[in-house]
Protein backbone atom coordinates (compact mmCIF):
# COMPACT_ATOMS: atom_id res chain seq x y z
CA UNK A 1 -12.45 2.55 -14.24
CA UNK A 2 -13.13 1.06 -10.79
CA UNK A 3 -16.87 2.45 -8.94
CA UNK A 4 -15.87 4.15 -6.07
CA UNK A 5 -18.26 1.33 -4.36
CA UNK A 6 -16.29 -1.51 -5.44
CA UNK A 7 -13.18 0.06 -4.09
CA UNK A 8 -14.38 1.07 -1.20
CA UNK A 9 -16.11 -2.30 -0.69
CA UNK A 10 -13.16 -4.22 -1.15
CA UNK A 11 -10.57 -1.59 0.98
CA UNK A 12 -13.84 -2.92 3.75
CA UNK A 13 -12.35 -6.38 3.88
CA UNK A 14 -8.75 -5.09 4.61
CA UNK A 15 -9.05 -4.47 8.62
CA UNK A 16 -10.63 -7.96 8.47
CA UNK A 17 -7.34 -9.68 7.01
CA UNK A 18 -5.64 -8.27 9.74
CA UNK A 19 -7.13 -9.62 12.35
CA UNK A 20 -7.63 -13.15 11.52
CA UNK A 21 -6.24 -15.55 13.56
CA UNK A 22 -4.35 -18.55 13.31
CA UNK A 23 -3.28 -17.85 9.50
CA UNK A 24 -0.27 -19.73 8.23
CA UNK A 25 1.89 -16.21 7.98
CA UNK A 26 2.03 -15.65 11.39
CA UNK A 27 4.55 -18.37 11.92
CA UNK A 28 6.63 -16.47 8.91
CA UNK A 29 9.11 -13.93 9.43
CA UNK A 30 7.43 -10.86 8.05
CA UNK A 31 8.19 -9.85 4.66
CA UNK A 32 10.97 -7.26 4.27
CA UNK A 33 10.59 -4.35 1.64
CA UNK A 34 13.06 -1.70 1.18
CA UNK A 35 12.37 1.88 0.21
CA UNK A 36 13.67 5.43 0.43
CA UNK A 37 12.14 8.91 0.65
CA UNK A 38 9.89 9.43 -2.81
CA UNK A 39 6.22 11.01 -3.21
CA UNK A 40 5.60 7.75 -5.01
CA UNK A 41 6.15 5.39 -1.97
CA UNK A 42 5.19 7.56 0.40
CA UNK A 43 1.19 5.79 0.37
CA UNK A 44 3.10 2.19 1.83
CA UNK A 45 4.93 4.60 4.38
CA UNK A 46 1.36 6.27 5.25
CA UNK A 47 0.08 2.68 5.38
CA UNK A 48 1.94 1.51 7.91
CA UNK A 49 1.84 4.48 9.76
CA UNK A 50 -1.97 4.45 10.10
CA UNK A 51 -1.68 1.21 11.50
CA UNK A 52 -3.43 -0.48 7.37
CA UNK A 53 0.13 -1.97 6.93
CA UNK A 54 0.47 -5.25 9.76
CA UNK A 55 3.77 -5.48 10.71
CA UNK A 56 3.38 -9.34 11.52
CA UNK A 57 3.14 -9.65 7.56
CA UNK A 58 5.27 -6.62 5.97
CA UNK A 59 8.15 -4.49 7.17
CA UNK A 60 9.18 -1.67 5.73
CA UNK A 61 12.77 -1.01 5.96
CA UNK A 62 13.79 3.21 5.52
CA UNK A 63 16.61 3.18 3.10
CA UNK A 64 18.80 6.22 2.03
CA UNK A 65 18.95 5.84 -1.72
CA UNK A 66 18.13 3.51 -4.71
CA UNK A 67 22.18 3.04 -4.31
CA UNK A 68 21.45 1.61 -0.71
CA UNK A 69 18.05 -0.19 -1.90
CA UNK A 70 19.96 -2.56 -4.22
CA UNK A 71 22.77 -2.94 -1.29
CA UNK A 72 20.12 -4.43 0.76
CA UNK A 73 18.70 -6.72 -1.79
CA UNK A 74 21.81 -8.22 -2.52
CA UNK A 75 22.87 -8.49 1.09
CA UNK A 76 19.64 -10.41 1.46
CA UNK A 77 18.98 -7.86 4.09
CA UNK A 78 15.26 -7.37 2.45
CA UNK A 79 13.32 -9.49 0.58
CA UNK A 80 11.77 -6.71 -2.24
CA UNK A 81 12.42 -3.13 -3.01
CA UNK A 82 11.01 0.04 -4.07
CA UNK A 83 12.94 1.06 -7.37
CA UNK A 84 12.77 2.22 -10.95
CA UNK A 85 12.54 0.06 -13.47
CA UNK A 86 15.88 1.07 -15.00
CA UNK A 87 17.46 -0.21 -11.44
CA UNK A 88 15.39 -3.39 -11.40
CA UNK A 89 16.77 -4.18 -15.09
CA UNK A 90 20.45 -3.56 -13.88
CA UNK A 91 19.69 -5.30 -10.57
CA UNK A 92 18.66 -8.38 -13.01
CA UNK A 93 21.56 -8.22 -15.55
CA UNK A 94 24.01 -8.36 -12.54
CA UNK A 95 22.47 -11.77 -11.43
CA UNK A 96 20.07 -10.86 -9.00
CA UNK A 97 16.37 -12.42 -9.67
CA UNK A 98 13.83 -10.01 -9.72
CA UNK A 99 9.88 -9.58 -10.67
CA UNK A 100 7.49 -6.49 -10.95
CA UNK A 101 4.51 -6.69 -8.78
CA UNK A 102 3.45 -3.67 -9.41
CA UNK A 103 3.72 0.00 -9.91
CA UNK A 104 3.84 2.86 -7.87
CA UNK A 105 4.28 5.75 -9.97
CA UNK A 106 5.65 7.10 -13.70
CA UNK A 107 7.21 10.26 -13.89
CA UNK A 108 6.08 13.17 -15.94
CA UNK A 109 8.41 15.40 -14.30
CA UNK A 110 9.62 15.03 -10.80
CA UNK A 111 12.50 13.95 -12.20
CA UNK A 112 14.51 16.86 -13.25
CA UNK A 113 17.92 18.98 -13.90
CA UNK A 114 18.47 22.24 -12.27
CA UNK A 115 20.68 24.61 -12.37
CA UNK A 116 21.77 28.14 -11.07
CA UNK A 117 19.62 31.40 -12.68
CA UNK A 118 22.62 32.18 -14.44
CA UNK A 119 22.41 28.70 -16.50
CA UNK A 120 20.05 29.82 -19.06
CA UNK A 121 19.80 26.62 -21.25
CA UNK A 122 21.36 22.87 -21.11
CA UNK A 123 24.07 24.29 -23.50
CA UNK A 124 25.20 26.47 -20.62
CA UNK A 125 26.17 23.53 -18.60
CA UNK A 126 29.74 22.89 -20.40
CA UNK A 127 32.32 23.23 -18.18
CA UNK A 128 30.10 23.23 -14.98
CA UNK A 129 30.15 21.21 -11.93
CA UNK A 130 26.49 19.13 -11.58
CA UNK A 131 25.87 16.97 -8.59
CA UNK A 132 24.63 13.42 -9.62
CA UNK A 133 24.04 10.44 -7.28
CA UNK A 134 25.04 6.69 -8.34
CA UNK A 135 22.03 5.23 -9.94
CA UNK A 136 20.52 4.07 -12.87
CA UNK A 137 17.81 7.25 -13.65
CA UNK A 138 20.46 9.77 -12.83
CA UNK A 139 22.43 8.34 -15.03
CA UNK A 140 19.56 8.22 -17.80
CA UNK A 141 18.50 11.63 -17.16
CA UNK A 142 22.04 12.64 -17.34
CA UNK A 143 22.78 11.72 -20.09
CA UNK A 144 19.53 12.24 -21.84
CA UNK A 145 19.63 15.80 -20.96
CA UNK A 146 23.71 16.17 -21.69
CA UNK A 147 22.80 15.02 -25.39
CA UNK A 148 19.35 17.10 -25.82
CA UNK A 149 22.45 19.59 -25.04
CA UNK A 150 24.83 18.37 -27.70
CA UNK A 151 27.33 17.48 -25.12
CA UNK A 152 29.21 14.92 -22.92
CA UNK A 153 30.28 13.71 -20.34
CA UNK A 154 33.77 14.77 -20.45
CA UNK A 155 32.43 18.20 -21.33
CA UNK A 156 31.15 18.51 -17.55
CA UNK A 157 32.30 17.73 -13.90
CA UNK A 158 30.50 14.97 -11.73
CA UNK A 159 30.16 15.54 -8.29
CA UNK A 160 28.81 12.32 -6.97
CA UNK A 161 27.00 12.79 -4.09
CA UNK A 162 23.66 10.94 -2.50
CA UNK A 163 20.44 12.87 -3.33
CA UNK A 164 19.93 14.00 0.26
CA UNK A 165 23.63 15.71 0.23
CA UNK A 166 22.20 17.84 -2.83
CA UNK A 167 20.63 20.35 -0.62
CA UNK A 168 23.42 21.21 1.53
CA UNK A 169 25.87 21.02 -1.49
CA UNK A 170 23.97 23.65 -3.45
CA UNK A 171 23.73 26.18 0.06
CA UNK A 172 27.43 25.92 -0.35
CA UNK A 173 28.29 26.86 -3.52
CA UNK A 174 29.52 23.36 -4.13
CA UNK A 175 27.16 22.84 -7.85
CA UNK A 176 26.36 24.61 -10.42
CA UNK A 177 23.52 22.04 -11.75
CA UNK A 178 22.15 18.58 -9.69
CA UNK A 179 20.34 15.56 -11.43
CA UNK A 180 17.90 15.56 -8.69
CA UNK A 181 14.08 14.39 -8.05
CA UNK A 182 11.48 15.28 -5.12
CA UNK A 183 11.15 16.05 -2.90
CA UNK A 184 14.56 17.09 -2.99
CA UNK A 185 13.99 19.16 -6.37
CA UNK A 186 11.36 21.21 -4.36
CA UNK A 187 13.61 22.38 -2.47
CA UNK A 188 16.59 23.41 -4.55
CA UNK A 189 14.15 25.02 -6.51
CA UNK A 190 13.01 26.93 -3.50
CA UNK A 191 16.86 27.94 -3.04
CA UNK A 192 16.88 29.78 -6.50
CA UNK A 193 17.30 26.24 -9.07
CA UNK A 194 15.26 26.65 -12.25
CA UNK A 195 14.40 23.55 -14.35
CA UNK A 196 16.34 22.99 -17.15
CA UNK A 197 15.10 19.33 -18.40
CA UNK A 198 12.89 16.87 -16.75
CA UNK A 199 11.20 13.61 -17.06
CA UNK A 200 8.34 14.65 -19.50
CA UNK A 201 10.72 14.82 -22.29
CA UNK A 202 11.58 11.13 -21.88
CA UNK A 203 8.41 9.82 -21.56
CA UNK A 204 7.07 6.27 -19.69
CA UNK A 205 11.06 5.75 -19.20
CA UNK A 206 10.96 6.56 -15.49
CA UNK A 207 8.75 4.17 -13.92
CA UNK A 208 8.73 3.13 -9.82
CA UNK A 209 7.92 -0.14 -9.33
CA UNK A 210 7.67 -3.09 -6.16
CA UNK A 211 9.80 -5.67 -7.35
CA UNK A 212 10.55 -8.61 -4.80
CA UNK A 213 13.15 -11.50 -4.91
CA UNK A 214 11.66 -14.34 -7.17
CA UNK A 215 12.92 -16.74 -4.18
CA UNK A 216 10.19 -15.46 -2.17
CA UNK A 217 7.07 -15.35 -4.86
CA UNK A 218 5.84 -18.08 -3.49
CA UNK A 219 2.96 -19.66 -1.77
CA UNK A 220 4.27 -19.02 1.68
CA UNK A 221 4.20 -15.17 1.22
CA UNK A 222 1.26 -14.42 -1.04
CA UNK A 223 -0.78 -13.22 1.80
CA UNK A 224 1.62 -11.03 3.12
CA UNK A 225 3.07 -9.47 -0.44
CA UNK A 226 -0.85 -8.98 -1.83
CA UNK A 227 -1.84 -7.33 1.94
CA UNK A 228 1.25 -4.98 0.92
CA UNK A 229 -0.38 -3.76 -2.21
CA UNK A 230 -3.95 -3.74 -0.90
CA UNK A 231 -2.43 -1.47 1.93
CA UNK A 232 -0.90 0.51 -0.63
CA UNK A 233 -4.42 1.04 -2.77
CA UNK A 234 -6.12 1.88 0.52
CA UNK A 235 -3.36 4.64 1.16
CA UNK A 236 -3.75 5.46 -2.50
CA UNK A 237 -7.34 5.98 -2.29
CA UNK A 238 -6.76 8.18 1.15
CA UNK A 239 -5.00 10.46 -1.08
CA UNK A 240 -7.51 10.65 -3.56
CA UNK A 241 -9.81 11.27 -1.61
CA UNK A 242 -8.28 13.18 1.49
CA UNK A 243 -5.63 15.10 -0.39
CA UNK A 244 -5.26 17.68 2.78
CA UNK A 245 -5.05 15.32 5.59
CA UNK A 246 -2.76 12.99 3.71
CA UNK A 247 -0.29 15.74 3.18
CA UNK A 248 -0.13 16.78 6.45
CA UNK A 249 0.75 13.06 7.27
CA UNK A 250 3.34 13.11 4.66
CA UNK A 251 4.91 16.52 5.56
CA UNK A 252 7.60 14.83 7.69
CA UNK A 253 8.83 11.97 6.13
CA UNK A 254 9.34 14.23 2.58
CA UNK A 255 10.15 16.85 4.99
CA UNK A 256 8.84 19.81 3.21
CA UNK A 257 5.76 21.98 4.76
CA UNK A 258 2.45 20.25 4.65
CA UNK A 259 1.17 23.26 2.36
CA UNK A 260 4.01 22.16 -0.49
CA UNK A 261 3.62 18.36 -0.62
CA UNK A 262 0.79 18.02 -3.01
CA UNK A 263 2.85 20.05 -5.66
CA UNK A 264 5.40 17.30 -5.26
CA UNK A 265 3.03 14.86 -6.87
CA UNK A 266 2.21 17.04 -9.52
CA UNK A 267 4.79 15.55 -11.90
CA UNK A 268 3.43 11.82 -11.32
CA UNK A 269 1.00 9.46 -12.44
CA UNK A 270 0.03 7.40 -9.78
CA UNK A 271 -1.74 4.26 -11.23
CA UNK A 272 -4.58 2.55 -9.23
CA UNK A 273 -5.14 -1.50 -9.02
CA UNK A 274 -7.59 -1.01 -12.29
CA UNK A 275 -4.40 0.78 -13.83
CA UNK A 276 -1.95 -1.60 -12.30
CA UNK A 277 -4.25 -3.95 -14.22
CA UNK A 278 -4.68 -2.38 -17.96
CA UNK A 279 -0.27 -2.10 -16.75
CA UNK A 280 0.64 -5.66 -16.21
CA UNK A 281 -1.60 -8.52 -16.32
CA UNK A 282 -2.63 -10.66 -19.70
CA UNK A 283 -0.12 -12.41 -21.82
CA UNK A 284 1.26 -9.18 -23.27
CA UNK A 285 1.62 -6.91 -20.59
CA UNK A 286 1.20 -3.25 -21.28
CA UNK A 287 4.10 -2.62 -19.92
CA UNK A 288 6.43 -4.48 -22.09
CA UNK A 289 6.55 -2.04 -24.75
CA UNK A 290 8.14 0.04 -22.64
CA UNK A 291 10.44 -1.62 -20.95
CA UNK A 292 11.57 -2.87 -24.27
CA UNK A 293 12.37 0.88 -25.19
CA UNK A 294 13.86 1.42 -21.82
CA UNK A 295 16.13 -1.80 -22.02
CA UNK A 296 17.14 -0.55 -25.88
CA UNK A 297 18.14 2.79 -24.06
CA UNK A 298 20.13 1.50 -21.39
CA UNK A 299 22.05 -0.38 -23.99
CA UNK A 300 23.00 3.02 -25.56
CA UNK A 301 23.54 5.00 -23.14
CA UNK A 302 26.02 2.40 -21.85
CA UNK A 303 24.05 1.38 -18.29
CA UNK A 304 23.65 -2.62 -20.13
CA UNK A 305 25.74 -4.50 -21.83
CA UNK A 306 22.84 -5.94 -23.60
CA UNK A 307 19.34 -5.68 -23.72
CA UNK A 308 17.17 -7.83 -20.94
CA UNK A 309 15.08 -10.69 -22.72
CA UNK A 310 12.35 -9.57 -19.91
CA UNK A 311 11.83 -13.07 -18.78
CA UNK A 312 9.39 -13.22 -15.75
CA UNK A 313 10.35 -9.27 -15.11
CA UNK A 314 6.15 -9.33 -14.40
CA UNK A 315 4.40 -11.00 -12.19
CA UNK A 316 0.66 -9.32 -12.11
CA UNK A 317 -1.12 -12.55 -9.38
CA UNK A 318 -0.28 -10.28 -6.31
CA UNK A 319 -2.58 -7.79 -7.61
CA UNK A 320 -6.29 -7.91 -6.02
CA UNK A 321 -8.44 -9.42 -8.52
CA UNK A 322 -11.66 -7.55 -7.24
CA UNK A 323 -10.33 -5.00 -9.17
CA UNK A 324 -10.36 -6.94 -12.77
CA UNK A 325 -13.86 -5.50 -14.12
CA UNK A 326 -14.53 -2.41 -14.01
């Protein structure tokens, strides 16, 4: 792994990026990443925030949902997007080009079903209503979770709803069961939910990456793409190493109390630049494998029509190469 030293030596040269002047970004329009409320992007959010993220280089536009993500992508309304990698393989089957640059988070759990106490098991679940937003993991964990269950689909009722409805759906008797994640999973828990399946029993499927328009991987916006992920490993680190004082920065944004948002990261792995590394770089990137699998399970469960040949899906020269020796 990476010395605390060498991080912290190279998070030293950060402030310094930002402040030279006369670099050939400035005349750019800044680079536009979208990216909705999840523990795992929450570091870019708290980057910007404390003032690591330079808005001349990287703007960070507040979506509602993957579903809204992918709308702005293909509107050409941003330029990269926070996602799963289930979304970015749909995203590229449907024509639109898109690279990993690296990876936020893989779920071991905050992605869940939930249901009402009196749903003992996932066999309970025939014949009840579950709230499921449009997307690519819901659907996965959906139907992952229906056929742990022996069921399907047309055993159930879909109420399609965004994630942030979920809440007020459940307070009004509107569900019986949600495909949810956190932070809004901490709180239908909190309302009497109990976990029923969740992203540990599909393991590395689930993965949040930055992926970013191959029309703009290019020499123009280098700088400003690799200061995104160096801000990102500096907010990382504040974590890390601040876990208190980042949560109570956080608090708002997940909108939970400070005192509950380090249990929402509790079912994530949140892989540093060393990680990223070991992740994606080299000819056969670690990360392949899986992606492979995940592809080969899209296929069927019906969310591809066939699998992705996983041409240029990674692009690991964004990634700060101070970090490749340990």
């Amino acid at each position: 792994m990476v010395s605390r030293r060498r991080l912290m030596m190279f998070l030293g040269f950060l402030p310094l990026t930002l402040a030279l002047p006369g670099c050939e970004w400035l005349a750019d329009k800044p680079v536009s990443i979208g990216a909705y409320v999840w523990p795992g992007y929450e570091p870019i959010f708290l980057a910007r925030n404390q003032g690591w993220l330079d808005a001349q280089q990287v703007r960070l536009v507040e979506t509602t949902s993957t579903t809204d993500s992918l709308k702005a992508l293909t509107e050409g309304r941003v330029d990269g997007a926070a996602l799963t990698l289930d979304e970015v393989l749909k995203a590229r089957a449907s024509g639109l080009p898109l690279s990993v640059v690296m990876i936020f988070d893989i779920s071991a759990g905050a992605d869940m079903v939930v249901a009402r106490p009196g749903i003992k098991n996932l066999a309970d679940l025939k014949g009840r209503r579950i709230g499921i937003e449009q997307g690519a993991v819901s659907e996965l964990m959906l139907t992952e979770s229906l056929r742990a269950a022996g069921l399907t689909k047309e055993e159930v009722t879909l109420v399609e709803l965004p994630v942030d409805q979920q809440s007020d759906a459940w307070a009004n008797n509107q569900l019986d069961a949600a495909v949810t994640y956190e932070p809004v999973a901490s709180k239908l828990l909190g309302q009497g939910a109990r976990k029923l399946f969740d992203s540990r029993q599909i393991p590395n499927l689930i993965v949040d990456v930055l992926a970013i328009r191959n029309d703009v991987l290019d020499r123009s916006h280098a700088r400003a793409i690799r200061h995104l992920i160096a801000a990102h490993f500096h907010a990382l680190n504040h974590l890390t190493r601040n876990p208190q004082d980042t949560a109570y920065r956080m608090a708002p944004r997940l909108g939970l109390p400070a005192a509950h948002v380090l249990s929402v990261f509790k079912g994530l792995m949140l892989p540093d630049a060393a990680e990223n590394y070991r992740l994606l770089a080299g000819t056969s990137p670690e990360l392949l494998p899986g992606a492979r699998k995940l592809s080969a399970a899209m296929v069927k469960n019906g969310l591809l029509k066939q699998d992705d040949p996983l041409t240029a899906l990674i692009r690991a020269d964004f990634l700060p190469t101070d970090f490749q020796q340990n």
